[in-house]
N, C-alpha and C. Protein backbone atom coordinates (compact mmCIF):
# COMPACT_ATOMS: atom_id res chain seq x y z
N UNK A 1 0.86 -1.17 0.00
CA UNK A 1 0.00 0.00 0.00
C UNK A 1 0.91 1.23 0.00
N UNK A 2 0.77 2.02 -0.90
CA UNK A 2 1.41 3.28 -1.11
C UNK A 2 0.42 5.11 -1.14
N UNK A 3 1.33 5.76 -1.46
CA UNK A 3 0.63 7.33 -1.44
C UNK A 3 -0.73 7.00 -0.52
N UNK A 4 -1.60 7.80 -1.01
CA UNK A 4 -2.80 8.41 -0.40
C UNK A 4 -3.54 7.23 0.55
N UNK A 5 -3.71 6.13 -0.11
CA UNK A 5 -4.34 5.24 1.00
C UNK A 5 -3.65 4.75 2.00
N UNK A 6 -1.93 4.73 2.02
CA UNK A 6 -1.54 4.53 3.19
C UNK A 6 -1.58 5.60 4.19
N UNK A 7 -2.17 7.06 3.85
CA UNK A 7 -2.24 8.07 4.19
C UNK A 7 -3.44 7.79 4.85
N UNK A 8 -4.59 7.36 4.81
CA UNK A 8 -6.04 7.00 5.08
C UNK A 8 -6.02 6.33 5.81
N UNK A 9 -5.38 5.21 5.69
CA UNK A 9 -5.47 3.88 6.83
C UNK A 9 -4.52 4.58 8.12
N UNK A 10 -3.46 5.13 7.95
CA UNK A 10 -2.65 5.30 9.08
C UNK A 10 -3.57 6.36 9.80
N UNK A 11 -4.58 7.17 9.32
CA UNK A 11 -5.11 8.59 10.19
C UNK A 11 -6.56 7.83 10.29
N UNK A 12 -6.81 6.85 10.18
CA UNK A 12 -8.16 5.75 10.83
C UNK A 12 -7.70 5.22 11.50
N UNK A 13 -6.74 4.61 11.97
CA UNK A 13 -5.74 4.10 12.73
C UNK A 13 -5.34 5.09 13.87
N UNK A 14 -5.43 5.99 13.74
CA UNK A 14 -4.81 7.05 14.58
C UNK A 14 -5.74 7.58 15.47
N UNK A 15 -7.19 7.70 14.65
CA UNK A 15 -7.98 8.03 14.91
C UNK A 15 -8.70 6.88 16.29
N UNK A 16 -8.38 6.18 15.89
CA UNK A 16 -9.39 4.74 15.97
C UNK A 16 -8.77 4.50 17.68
N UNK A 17 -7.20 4.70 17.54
CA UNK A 17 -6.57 4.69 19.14
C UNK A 17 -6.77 5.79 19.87
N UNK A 18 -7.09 7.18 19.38
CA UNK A 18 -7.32 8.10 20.10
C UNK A 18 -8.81 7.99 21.01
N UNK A 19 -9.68 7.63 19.73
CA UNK A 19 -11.00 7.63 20.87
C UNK A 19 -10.84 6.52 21.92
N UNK A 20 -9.88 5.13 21.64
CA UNK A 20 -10.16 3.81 22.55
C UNK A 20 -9.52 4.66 23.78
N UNK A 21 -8.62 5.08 23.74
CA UNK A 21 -7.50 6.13 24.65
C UNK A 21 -8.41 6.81 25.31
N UNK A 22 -9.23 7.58 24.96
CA UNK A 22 -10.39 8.75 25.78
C UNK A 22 -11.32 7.50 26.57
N UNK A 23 -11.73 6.73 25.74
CA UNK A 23 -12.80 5.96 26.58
C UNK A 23 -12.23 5.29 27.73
N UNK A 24 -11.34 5.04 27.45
CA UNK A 24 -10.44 4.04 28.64
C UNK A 24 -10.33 5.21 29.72
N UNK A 25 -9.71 6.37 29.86
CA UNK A 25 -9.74 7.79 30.27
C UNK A 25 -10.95 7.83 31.06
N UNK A 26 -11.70 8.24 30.83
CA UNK A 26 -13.31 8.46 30.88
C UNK A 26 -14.08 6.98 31.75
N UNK A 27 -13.17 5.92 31.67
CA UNK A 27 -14.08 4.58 32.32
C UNK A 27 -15.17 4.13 31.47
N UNK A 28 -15.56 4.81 30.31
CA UNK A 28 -16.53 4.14 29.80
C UNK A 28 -17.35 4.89 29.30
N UNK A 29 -18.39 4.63 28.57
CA UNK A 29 -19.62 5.55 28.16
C UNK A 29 -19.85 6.47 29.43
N UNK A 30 -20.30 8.00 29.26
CA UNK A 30 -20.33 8.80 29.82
C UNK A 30 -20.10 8.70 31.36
N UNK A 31 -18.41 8.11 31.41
CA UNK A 31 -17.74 8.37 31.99
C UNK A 31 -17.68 7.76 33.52
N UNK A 32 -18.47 6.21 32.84
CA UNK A 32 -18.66 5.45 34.29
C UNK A 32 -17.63 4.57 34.57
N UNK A 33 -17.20 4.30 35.60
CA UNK A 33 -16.22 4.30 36.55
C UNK A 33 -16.46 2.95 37.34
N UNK A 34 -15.34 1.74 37.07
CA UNK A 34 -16.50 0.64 37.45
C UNK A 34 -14.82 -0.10 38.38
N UNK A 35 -14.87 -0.38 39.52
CA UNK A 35 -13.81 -1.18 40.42
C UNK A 35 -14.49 -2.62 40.60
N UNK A 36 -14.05 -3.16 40.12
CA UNK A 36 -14.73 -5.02 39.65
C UNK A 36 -15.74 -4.75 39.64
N UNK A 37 -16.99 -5.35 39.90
CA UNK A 37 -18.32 -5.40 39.35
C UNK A 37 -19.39 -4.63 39.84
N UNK A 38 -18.24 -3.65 40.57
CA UNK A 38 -19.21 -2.14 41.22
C UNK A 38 -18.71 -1.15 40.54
N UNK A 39 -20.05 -0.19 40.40
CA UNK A 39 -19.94 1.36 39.30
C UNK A 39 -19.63 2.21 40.78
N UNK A 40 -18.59 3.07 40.25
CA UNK A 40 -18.48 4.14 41.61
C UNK A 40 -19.25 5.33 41.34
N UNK A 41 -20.15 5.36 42.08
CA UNK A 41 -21.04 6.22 41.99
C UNK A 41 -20.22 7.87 43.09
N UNK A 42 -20.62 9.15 42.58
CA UNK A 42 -19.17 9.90 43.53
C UNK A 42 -20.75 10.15 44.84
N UNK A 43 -20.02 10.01 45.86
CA UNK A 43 -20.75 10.58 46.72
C UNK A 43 -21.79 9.81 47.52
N UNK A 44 -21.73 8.25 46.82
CA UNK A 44 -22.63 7.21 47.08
C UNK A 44 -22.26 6.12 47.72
N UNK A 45 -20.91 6.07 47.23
CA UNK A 45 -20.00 4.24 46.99
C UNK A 45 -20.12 4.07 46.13
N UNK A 46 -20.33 2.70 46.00
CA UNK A 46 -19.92 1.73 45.01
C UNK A 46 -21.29 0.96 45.16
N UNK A 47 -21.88 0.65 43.89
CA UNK A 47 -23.37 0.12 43.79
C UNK A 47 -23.18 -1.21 42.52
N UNK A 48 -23.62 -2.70 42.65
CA UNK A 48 -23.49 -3.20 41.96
C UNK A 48 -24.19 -2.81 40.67
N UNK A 49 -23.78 -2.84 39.24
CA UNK A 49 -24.39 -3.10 37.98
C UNK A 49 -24.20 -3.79 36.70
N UNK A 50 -25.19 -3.61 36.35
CA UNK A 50 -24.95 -4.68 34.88
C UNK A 50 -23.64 -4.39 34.06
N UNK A 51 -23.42 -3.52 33.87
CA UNK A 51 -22.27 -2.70 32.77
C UNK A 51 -21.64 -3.22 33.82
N UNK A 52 -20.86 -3.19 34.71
CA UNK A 52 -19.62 -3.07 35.61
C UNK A 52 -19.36 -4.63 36.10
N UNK A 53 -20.39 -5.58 36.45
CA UNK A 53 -20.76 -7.16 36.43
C UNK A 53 -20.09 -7.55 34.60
N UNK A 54 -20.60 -7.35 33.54
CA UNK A 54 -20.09 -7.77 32.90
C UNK A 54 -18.63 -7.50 32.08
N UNK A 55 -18.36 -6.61 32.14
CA UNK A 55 -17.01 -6.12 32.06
C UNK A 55 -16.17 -6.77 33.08
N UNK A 56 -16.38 -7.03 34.33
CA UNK A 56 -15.79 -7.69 35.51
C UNK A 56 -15.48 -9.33 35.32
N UNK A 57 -16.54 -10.09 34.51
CA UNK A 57 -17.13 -11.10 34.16
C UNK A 57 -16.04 -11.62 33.12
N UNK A 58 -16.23 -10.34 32.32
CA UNK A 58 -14.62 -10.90 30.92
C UNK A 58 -13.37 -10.52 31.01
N UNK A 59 -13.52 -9.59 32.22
CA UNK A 59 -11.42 -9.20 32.77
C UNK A 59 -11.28 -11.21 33.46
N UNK A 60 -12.10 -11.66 34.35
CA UNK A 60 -11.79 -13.18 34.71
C UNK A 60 -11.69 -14.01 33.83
N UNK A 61 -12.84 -13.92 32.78
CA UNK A 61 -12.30 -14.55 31.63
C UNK A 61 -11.09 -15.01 31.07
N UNK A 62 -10.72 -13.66 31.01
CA UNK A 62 -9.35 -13.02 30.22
C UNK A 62 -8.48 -14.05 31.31
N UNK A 63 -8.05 -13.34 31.86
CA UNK A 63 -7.31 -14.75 33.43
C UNK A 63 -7.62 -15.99 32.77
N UNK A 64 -8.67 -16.56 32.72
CA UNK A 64 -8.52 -18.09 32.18
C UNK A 64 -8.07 -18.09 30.91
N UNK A 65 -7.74 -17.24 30.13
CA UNK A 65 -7.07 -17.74 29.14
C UNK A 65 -8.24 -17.33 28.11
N UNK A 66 -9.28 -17.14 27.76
CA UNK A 66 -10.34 -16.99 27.15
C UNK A 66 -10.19 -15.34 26.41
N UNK A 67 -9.99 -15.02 25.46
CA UNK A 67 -10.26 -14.09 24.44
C UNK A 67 -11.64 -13.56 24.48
N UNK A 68 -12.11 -12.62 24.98
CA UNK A 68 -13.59 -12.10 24.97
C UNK A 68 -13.30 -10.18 25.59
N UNK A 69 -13.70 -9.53 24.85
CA UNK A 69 -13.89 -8.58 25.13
C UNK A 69 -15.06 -8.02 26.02
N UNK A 70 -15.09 -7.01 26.86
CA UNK A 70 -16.26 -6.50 27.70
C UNK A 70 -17.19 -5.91 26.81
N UNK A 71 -17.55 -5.64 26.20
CA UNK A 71 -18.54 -5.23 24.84
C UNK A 71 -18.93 -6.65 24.82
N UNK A 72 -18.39 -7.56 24.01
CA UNK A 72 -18.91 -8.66 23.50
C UNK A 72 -19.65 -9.64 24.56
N UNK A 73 -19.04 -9.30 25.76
CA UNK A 73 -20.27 -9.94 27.10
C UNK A 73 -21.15 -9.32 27.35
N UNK A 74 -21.52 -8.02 26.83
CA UNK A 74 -22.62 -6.73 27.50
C UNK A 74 -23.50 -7.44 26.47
N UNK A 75 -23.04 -7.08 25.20
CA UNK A 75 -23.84 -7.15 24.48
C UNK A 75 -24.28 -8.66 23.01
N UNK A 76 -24.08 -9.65 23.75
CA UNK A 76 -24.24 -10.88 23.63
C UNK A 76 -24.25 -12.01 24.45
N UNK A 77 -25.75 -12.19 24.94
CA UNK A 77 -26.20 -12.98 25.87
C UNK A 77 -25.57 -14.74 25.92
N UNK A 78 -25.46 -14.81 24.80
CA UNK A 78 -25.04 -16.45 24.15
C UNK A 78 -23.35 -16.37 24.41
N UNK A 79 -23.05 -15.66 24.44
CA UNK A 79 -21.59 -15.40 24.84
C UNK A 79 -21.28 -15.40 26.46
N UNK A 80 -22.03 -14.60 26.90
CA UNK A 80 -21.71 -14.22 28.34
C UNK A 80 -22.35 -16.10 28.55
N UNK A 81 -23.09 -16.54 28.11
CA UNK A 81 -23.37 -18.07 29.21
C UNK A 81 -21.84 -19.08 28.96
N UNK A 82 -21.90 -18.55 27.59
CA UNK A 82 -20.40 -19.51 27.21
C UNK A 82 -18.90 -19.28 27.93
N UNK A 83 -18.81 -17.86 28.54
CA UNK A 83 -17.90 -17.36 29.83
C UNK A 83 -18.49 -17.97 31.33
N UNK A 84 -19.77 -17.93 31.38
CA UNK A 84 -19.93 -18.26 32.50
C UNK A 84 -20.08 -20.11 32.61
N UNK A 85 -20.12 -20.75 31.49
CA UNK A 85 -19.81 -22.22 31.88
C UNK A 85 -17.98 -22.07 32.22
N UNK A 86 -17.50 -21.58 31.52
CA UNK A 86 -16.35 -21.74 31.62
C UNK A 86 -15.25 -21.21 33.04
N UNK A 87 -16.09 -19.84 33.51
CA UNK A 87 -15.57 -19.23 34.63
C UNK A 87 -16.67 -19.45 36.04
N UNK A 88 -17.92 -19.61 35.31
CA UNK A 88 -18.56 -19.52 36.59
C UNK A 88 -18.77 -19.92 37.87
N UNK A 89 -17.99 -21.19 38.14
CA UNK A 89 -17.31 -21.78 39.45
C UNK A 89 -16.45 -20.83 40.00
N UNK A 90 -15.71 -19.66 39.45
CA UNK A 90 -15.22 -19.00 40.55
C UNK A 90 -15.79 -17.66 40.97
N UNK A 91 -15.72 -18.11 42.57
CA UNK A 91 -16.31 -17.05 43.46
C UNK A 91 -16.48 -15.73 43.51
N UNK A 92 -15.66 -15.17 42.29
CA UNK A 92 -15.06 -13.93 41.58
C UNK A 92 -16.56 -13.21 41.20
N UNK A 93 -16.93 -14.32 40.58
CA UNK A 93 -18.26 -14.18 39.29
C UNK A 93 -19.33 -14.95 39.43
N UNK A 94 -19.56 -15.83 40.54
CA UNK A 94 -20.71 -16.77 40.17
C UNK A 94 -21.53 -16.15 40.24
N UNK A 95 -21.48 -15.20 41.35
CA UNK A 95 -22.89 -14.64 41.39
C UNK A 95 -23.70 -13.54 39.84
N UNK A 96 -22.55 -13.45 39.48
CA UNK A 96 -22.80 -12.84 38.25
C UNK A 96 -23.60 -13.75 36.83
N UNK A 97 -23.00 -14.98 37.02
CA UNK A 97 -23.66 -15.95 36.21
C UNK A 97 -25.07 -16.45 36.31
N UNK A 98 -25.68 -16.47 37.86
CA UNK A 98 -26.55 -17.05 37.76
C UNK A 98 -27.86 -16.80 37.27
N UNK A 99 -28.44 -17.89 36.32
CA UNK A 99 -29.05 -18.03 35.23
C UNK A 99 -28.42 -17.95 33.99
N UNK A 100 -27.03 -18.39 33.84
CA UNK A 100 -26.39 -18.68 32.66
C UNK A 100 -26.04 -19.88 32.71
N UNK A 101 -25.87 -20.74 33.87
CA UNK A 101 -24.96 -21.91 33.88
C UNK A 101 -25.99 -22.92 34.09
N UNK A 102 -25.67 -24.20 33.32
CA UNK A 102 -26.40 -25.21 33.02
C UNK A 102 -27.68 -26.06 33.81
N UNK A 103 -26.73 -25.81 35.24
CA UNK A 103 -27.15 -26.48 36.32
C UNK A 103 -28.88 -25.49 36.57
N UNK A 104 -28.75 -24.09 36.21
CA UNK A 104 -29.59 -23.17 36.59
C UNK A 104 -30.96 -23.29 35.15
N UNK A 105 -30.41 -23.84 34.14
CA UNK A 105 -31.55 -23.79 32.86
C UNK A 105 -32.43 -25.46 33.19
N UNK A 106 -31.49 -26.25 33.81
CA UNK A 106 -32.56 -27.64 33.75
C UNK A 106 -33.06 -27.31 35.04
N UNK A 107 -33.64 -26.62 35.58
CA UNK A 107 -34.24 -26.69 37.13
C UNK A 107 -35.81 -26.95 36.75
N UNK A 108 -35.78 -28.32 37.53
CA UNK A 108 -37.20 -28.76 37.35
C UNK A 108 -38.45 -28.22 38.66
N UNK A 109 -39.55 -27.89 38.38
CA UNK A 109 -40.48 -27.35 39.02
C UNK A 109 -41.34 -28.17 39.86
């Protein structure tokens, strides 16, 4: 790749690390702020939530060895059960799993 389009790709590229850079900065969409699977709320503590549970959910992941981004657990349900068979025995996260893990879908009535 030469002239102008290597010119394009390198300033999408540039571009592309600057915003990941701000968001990381910022903690997240408008600027939430999450210490394992609690959002720090200023002035409140620390309050469990969904956004901050699943992001928490795929940093353990990540530890086992598992490739999954925090986006891709927020926002793919079939994913997050496939982390939580895999992590959800530890105490880190179970509570985060439950109703993803196997034992919790065959429960007979």
């Amino acid at each position: 790749m030469t002239g102008p389009a290597k010119v394009v790709v390198l300033s999408l590229a540039a571009a592309l690390s600057a915003g990941l850079a701000a968001d990381a900065a910022h903690g997240g969409p408008r600027g939430l702020k999450c210490k394992g699977p609690y959002q720090q709320i200023r002035g409140h503590g620390e309050i469990a939530t969904p956004y901050c549970e699943d992001n928490y959910l795929a940093e353990v992941a990540r530890e086992y060895g598992m490739r999954v981004s925090n986006r891709a657990v927020r926002e793919n349900p079939n994913l997050k059960t496939e982390v939580c068979i895999l992590v959800g025995h530890d105490i880190r996260v179970s509570h985060i799993c439950i109703g993803h893990m196997p034992e919790d879908r065959m429960r007979r009535d």
